[in-house]
PDB file of N, CA and C in Angstrom:
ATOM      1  N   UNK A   1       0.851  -1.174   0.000  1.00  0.00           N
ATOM      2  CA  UNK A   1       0.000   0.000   0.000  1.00  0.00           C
ATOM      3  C   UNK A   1       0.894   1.233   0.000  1.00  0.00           C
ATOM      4  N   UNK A   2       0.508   2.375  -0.851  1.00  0.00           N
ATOM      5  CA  UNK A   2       0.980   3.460  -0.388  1.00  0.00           C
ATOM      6  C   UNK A   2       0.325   4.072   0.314  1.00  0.00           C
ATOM      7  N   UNK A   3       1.205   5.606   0.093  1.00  0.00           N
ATOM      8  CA  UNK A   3       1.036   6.520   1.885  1.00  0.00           C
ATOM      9  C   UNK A   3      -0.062   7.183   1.543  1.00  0.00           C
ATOM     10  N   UNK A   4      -0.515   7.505   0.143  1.00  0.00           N
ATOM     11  CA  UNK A   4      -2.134   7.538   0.174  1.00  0.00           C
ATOM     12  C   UNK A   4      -3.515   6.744   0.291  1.00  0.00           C
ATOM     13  N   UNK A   5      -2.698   5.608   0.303  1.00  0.00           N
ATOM     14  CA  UNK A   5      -3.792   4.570   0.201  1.00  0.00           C
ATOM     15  C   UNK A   5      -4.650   4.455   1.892  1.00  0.00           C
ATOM     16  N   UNK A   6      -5.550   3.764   1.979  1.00  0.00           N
ATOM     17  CA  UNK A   6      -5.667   3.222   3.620  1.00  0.00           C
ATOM     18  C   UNK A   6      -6.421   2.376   3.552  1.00  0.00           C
ATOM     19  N   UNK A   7      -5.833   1.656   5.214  1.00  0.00           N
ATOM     20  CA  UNK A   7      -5.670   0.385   5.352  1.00  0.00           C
ATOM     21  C   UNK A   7      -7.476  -0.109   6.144  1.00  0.00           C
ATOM     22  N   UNK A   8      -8.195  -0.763   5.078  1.00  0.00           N
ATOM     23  CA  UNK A   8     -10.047  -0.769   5.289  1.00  0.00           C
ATOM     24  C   UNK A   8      -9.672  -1.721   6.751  1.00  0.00           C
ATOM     25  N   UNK A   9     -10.716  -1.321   7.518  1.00  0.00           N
ATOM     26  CA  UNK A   9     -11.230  -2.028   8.881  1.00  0.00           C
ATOM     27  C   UNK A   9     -12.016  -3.198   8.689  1.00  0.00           C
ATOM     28  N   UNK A  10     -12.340  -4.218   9.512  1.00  0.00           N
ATOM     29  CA  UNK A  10     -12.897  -4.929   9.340  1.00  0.00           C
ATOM     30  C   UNK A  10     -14.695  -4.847   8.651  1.00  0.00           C
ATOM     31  N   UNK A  11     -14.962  -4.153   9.085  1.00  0.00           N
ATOM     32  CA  UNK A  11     -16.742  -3.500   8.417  1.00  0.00           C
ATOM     33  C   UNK A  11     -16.066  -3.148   6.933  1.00  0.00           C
ATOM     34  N   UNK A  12     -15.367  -2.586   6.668  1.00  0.00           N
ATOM     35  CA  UNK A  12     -15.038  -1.919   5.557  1.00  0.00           C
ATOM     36  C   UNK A  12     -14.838  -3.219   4.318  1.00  0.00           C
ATOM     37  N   UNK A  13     -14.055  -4.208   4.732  1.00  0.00           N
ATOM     38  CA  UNK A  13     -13.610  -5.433   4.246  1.00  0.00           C
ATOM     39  C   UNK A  13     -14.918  -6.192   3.756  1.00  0.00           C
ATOM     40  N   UNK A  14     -15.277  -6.333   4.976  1.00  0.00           N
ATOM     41  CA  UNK A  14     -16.724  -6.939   4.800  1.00  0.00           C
ATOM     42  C   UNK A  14     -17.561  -6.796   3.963  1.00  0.00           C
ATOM     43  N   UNK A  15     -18.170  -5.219   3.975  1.00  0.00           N
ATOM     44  CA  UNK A  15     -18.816  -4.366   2.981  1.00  0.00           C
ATOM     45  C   UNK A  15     -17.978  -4.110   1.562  1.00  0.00           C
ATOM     46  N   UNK A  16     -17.074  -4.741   1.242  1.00  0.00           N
ATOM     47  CA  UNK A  16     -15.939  -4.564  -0.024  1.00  0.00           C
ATOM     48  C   UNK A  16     -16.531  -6.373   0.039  1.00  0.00           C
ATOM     49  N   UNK A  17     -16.747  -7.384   0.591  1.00  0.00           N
ATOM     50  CA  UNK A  17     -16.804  -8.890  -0.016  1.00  0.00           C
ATOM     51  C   UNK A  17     -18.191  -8.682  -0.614  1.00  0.00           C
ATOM     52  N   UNK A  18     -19.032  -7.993   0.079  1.00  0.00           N
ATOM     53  CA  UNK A  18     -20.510  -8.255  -0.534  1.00  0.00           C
ATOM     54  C   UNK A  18     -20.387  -7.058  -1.589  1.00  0.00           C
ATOM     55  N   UNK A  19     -19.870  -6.484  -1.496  1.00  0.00           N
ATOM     56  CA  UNK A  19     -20.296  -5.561  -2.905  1.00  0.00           C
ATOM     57  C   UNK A  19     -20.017  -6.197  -4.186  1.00  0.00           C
ATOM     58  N   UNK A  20     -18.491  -6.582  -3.822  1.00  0.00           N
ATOM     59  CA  UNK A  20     -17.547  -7.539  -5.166  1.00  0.00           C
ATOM     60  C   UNK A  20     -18.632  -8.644  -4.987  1.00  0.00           C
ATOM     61  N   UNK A  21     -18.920  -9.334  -4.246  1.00  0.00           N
ATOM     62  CA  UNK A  21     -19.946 -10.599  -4.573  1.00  0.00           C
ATOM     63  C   UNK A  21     -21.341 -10.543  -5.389  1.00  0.00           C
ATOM     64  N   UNK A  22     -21.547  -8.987  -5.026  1.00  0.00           N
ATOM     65  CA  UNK A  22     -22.836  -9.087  -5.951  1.00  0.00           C
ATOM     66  C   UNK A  22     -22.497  -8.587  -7.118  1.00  0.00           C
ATOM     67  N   UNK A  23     -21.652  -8.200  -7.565  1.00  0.00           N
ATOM     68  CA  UNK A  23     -20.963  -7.474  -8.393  1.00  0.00           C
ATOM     69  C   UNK A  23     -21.112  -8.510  -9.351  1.00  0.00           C
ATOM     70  N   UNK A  24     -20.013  -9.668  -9.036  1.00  0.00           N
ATOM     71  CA  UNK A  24     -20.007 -10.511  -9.591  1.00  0.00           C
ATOM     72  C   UNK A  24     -20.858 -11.556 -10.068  1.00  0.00           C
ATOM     73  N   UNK A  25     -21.989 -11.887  -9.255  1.00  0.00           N
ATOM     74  CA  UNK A  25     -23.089 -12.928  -9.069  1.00  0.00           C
ATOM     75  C   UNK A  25     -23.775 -11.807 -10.245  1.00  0.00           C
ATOM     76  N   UNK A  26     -23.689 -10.769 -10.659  1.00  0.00           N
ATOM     77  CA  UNK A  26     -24.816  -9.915 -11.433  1.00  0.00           C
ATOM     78  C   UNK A  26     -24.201 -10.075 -13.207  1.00  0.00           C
ATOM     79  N   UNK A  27     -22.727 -10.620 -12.947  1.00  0.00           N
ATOM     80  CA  UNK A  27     -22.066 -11.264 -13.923  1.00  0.00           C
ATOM     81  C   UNK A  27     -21.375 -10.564 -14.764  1.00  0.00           C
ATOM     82  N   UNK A  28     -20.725  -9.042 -13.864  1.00  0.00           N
ATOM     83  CA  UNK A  28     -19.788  -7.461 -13.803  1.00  0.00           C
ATOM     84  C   UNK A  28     -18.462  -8.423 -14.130  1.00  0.00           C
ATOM     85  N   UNK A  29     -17.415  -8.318 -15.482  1.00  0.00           N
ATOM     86  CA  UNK A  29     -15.859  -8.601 -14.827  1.00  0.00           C
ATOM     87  C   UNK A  29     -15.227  -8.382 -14.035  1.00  0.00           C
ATOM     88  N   UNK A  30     -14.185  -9.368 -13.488  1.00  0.00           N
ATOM     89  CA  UNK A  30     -13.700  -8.876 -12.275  1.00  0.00           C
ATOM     90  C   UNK A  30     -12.930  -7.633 -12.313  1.00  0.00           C
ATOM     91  N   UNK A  31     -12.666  -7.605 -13.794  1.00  0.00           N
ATOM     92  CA  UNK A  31     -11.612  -6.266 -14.149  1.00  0.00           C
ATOM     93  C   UNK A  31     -12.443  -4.851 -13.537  1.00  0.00           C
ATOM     94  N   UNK A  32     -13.538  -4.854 -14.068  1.00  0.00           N
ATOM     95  CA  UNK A  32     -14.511  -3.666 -13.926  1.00  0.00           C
ATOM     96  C   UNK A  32     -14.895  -3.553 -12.400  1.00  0.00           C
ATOM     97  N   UNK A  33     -14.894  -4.935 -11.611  1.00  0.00           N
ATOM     98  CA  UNK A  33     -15.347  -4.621 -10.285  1.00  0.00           C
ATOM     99  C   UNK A  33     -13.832  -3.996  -9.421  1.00  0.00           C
ATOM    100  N   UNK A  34     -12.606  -4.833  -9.296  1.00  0.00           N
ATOM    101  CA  UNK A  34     -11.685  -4.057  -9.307  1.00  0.00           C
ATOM    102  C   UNK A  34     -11.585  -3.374  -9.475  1.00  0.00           C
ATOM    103  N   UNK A  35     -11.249  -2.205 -10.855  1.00  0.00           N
ATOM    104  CA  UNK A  35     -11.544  -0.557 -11.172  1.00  0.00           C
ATOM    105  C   UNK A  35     -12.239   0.020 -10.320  1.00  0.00           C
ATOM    106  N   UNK A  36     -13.537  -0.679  -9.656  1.00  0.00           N
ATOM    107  CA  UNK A  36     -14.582   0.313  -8.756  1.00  0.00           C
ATOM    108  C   UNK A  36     -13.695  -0.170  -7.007  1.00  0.00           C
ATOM    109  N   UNK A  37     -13.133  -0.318  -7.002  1.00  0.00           N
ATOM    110  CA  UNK A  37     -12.141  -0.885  -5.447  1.00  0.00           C
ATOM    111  C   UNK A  37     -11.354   0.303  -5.680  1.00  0.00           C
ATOM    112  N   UNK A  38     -10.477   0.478  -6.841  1.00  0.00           N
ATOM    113  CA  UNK A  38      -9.638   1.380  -6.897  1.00  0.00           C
ATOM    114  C   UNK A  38      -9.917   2.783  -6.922  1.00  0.00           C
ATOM    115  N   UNK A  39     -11.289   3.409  -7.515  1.00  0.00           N
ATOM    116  CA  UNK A  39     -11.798   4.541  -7.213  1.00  0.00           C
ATOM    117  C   UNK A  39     -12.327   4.623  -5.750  1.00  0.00           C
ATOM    118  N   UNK A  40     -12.160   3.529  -4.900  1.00  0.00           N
ATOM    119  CA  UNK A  40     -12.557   3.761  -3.690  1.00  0.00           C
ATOM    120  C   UNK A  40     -10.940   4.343  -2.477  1.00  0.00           C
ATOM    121  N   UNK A  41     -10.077   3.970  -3.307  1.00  0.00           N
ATOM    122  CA  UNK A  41      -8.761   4.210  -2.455  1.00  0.00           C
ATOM    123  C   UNK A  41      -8.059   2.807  -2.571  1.00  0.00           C
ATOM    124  N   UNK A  42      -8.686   1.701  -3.449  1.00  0.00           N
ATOM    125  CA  UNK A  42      -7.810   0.635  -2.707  1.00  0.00           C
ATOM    126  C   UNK A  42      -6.773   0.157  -4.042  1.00  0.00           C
ATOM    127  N   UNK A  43      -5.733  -0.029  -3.844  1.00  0.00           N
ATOM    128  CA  UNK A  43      -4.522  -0.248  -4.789  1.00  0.00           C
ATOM    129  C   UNK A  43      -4.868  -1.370  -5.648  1.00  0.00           C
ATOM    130  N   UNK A  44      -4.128  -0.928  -6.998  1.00  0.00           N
ATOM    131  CA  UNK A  44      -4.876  -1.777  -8.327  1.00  0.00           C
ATOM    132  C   UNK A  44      -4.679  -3.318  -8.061  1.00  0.00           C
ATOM    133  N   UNK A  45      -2.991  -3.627  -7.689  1.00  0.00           N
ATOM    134  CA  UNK A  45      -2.974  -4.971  -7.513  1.00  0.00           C
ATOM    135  C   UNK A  45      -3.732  -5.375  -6.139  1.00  0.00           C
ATOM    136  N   UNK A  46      -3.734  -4.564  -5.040  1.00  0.00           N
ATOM    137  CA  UNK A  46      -5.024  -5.411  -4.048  1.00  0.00           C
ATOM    138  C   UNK A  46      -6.004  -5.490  -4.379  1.00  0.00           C
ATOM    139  N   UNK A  47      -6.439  -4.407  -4.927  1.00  0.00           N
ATOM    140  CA  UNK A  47      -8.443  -4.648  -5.468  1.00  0.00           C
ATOM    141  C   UNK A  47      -8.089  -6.124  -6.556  1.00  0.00           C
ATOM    142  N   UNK A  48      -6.907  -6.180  -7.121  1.00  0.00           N
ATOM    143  CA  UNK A  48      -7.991  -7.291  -8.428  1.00  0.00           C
ATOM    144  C   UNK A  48      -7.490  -8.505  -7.274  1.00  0.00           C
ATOM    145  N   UNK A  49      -6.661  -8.638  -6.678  1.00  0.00           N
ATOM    146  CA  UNK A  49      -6.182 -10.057  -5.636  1.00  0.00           C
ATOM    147  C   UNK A  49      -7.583 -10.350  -4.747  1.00  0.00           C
ATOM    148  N   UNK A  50      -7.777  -8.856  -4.544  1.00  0.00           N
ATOM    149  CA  UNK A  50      -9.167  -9.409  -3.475  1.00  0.00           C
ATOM    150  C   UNK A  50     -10.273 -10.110  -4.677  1.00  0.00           C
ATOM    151  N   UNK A  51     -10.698  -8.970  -5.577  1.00  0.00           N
ATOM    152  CA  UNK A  51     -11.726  -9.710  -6.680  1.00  0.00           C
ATOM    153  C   UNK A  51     -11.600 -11.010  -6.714  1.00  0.00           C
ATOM    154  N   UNK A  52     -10.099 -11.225  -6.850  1.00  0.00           N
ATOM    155  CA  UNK A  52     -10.124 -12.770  -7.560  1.00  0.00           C
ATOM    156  C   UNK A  52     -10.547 -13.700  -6.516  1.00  0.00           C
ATOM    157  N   UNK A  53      -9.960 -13.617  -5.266  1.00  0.00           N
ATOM    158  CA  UNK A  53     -10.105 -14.442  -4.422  1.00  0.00           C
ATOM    159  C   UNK A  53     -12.172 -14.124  -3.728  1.00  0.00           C
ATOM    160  N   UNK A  54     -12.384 -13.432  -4.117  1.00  0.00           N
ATOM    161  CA  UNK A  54     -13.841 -13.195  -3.900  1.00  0.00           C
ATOM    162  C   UNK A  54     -14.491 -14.235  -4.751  1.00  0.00           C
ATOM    163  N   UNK A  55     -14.141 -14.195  -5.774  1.00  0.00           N
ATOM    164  CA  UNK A  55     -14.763 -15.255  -7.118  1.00  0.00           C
ATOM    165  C   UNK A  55     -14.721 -16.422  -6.671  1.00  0.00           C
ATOM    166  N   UNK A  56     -13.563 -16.831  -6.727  1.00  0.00           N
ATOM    167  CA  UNK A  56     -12.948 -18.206  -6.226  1.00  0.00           C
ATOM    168  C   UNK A  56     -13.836 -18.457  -4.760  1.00  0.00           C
ATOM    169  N   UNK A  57     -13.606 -17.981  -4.081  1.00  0.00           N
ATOM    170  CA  UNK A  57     -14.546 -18.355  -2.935  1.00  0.00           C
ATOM    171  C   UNK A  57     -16.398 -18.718  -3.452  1.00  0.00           C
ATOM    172  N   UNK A  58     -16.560 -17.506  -4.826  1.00  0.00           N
ATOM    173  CA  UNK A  58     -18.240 -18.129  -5.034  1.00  0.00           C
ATOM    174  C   UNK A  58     -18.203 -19.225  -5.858  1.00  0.00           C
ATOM    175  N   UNK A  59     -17.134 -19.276  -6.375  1.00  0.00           N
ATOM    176  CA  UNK A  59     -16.894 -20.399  -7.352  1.00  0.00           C
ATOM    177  C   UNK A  59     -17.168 -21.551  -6.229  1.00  0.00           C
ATOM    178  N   UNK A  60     -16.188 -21.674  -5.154  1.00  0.00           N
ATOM    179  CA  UNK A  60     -15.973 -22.719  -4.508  1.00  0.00           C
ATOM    180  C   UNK A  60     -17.432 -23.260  -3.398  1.00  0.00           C
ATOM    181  N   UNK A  61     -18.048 -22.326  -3.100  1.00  0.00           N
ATOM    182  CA  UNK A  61     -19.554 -22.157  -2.119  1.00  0.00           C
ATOM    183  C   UNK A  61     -20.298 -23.077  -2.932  1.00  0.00           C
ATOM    184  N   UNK A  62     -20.523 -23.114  -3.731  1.00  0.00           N
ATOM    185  CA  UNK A  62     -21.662 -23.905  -4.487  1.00  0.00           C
ATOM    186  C   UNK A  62     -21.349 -25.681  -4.322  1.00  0.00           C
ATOM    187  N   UNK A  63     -20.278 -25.466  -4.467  1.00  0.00           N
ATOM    188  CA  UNK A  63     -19.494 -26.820  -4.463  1.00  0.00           C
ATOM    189  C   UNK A  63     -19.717 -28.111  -3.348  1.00  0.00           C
ATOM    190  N   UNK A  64     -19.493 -26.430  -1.970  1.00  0.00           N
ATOM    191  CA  UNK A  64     -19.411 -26.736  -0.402  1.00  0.00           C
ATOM    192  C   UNK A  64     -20.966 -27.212  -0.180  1.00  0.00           C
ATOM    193  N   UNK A  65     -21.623 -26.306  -0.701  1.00  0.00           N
ATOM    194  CA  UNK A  65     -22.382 -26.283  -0.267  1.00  0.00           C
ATOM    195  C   UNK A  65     -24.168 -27.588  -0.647  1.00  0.00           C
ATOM    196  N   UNK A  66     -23.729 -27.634  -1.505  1.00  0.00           N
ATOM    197  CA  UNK A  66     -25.003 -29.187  -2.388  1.00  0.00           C
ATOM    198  C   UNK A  66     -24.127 -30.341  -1.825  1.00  0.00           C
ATOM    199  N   UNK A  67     -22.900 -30.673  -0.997  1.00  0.00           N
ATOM    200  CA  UNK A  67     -22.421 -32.083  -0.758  1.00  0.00           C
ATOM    201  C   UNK A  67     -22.523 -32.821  -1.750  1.00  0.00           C
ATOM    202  N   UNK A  68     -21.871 -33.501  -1.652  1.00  0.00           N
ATOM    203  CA  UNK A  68     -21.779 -34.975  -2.213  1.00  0.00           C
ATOM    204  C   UNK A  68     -22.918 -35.822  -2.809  1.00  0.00           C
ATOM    205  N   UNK A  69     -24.312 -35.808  -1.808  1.00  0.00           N
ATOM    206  CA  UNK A  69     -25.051 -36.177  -2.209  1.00  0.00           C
ATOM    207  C   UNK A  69     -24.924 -37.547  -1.239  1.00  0.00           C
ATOM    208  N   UNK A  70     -24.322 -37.604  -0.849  1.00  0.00           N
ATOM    209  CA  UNK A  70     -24.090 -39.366  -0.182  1.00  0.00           C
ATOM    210  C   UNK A  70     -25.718 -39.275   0.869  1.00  0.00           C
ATOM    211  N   UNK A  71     -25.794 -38.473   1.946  1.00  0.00           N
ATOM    212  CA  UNK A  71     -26.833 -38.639   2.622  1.00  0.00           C
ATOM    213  C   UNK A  71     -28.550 -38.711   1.597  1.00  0.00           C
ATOM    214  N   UNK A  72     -28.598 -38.286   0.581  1.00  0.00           N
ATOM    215  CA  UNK A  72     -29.666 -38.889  -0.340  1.00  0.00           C
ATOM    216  C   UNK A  72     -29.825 -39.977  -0.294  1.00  0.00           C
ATOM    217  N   UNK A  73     -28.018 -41.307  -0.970  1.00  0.00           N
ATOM    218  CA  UNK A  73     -28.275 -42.373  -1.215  1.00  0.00           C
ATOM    219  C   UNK A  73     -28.661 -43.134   0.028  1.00  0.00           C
ATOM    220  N   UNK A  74     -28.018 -42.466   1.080  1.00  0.00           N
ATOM    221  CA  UNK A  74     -28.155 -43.173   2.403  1.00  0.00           C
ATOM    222  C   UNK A  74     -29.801 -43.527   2.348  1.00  0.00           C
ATOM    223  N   UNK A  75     -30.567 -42.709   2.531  1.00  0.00           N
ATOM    224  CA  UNK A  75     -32.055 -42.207   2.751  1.00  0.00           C
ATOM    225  C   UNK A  75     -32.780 -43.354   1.633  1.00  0.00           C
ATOM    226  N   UNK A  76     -32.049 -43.157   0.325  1.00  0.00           N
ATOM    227  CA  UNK A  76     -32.701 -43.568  -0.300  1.00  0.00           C
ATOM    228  C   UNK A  76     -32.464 -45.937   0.041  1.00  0.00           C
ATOM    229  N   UNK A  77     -31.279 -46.295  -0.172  1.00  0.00           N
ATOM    230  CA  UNK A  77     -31.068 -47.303   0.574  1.00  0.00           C
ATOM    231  C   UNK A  77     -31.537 -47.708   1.640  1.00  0.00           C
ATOM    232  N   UNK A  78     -31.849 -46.802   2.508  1.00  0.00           N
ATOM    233  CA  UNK A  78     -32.246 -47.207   4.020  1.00  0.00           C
ATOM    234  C   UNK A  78     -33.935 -47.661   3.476  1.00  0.00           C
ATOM    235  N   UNK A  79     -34.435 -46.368   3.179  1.00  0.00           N
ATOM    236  CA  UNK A  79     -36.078 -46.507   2.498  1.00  0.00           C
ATOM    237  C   UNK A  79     -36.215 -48.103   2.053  1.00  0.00           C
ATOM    238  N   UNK A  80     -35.615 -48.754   0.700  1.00  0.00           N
ATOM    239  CA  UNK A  80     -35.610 -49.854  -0.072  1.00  0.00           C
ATOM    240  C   UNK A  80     -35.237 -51.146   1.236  1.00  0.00           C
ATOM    241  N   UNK A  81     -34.200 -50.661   1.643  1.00  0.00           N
ATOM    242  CA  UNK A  81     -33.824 -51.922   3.081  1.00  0.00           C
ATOM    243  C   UNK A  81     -35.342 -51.717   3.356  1.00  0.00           C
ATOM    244  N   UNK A  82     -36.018 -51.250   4.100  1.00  0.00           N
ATOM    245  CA  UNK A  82     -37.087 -51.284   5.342  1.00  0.00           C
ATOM    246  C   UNK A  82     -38.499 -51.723   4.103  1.00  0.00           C
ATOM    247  N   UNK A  83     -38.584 -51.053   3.391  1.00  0.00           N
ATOM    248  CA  UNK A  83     -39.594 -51.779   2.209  1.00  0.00           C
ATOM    249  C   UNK A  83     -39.005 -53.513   1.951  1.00  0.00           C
ATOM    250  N   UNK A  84     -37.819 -53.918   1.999  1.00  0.00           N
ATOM    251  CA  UNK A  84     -37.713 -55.422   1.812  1.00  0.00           C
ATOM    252  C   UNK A  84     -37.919 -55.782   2.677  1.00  0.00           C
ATOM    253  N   UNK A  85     -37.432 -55.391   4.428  1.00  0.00           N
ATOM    254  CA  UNK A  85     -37.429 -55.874   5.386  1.00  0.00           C
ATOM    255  C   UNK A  85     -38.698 -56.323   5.521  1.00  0.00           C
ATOM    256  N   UNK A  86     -39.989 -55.269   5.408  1.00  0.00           N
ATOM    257  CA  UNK A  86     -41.717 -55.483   5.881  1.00  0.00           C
ATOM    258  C   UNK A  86     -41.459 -56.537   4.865  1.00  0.00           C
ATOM    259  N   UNK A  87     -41.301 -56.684   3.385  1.00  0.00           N
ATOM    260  CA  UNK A  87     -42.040 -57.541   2.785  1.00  0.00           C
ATOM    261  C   UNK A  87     -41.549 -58.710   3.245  1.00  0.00           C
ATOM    262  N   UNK A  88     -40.457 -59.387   3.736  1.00  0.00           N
ATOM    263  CA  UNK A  88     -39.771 -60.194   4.421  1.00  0.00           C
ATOM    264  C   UNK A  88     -40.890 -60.823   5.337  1.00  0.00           C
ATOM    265  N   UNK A  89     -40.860 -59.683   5.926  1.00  0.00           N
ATOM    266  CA  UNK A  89     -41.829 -59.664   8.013  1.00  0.00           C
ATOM    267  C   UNK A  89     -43.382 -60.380   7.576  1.00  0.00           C
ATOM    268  N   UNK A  90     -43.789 -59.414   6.973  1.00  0.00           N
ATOM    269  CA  UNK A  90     -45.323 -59.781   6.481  1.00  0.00           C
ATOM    270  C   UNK A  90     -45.446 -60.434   5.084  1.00  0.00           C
ATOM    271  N   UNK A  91     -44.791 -61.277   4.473  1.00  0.00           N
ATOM    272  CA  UNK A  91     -44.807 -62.236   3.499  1.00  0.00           C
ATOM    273  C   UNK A  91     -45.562 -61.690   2.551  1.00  0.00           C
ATOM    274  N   UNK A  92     -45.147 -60.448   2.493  1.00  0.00           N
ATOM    275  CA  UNK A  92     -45.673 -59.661   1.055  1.00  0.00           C
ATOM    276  C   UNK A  92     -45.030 -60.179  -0.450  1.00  0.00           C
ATOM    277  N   UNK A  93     -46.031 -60.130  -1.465  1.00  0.00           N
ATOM    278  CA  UNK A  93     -45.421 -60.840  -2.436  1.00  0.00           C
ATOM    279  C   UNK A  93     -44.126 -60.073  -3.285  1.00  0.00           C
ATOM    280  N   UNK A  94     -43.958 -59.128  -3.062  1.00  0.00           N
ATOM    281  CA  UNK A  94     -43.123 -58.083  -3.790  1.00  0.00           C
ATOM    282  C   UNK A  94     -41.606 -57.623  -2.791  1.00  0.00           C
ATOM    283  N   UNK A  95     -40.464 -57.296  -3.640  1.00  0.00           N
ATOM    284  CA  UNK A  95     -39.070 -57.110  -3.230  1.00  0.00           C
ATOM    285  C   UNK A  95     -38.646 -56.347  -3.896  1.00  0.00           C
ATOM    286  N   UNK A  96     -37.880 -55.085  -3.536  1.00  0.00           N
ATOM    287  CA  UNK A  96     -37.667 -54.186  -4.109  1.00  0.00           C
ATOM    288  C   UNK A  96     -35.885 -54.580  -4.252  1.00  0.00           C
ATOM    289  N   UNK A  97     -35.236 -54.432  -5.587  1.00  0.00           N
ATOM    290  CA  UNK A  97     -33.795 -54.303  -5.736  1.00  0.00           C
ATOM    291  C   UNK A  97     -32.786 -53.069  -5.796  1.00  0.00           C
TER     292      UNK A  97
END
């Protein structure tokens, strides 16, 4: 940073992730959202480092966030077990595979 620049507070940071986030989610380049960091005071190579790593983080959320999917199959396996099990129990004519 230079000696004109200054150094954002935590609120400030914060309010700089959601702006760049919607910025981006609205589907703004990161180049152009950067440029608007830098008319705010913040230095060209920090604004686009933060952009990028802003992206990358929404890039990566989506990912985090739908899992694997494993607890579906669980649910769904467990369901089919307990449907064979009754038909087992009560000599139902039908078995699910």
């Amino acid at each position: 940073m230079s000696a004109n620049e200054h150094k954002p507070d935590d609120a400030a940071i914060e309010q700089a992730v959601h702006k760049v986030a919607e910025a981006l989610e609205c589907g703004r380049p990161r180049s152009s959202v950067a440029l608007d960091l830098v008319a705010e005071g913040w230095g060209e190579a920090e604004a686009m480092t933060f952009v990028t790593d802003v992206d990358s983080q929404l890039k990566e959320q989506p990912a985090a966030s739908s899992g694997s999917g494993a607890m579906g199959w669980i649910v769904w396996i467990g369901i089919l077990g307990l449907i064979n099990f009754l038909s087992w129990a009560f000599d139902w004519p039908f078995w699910l595979y």
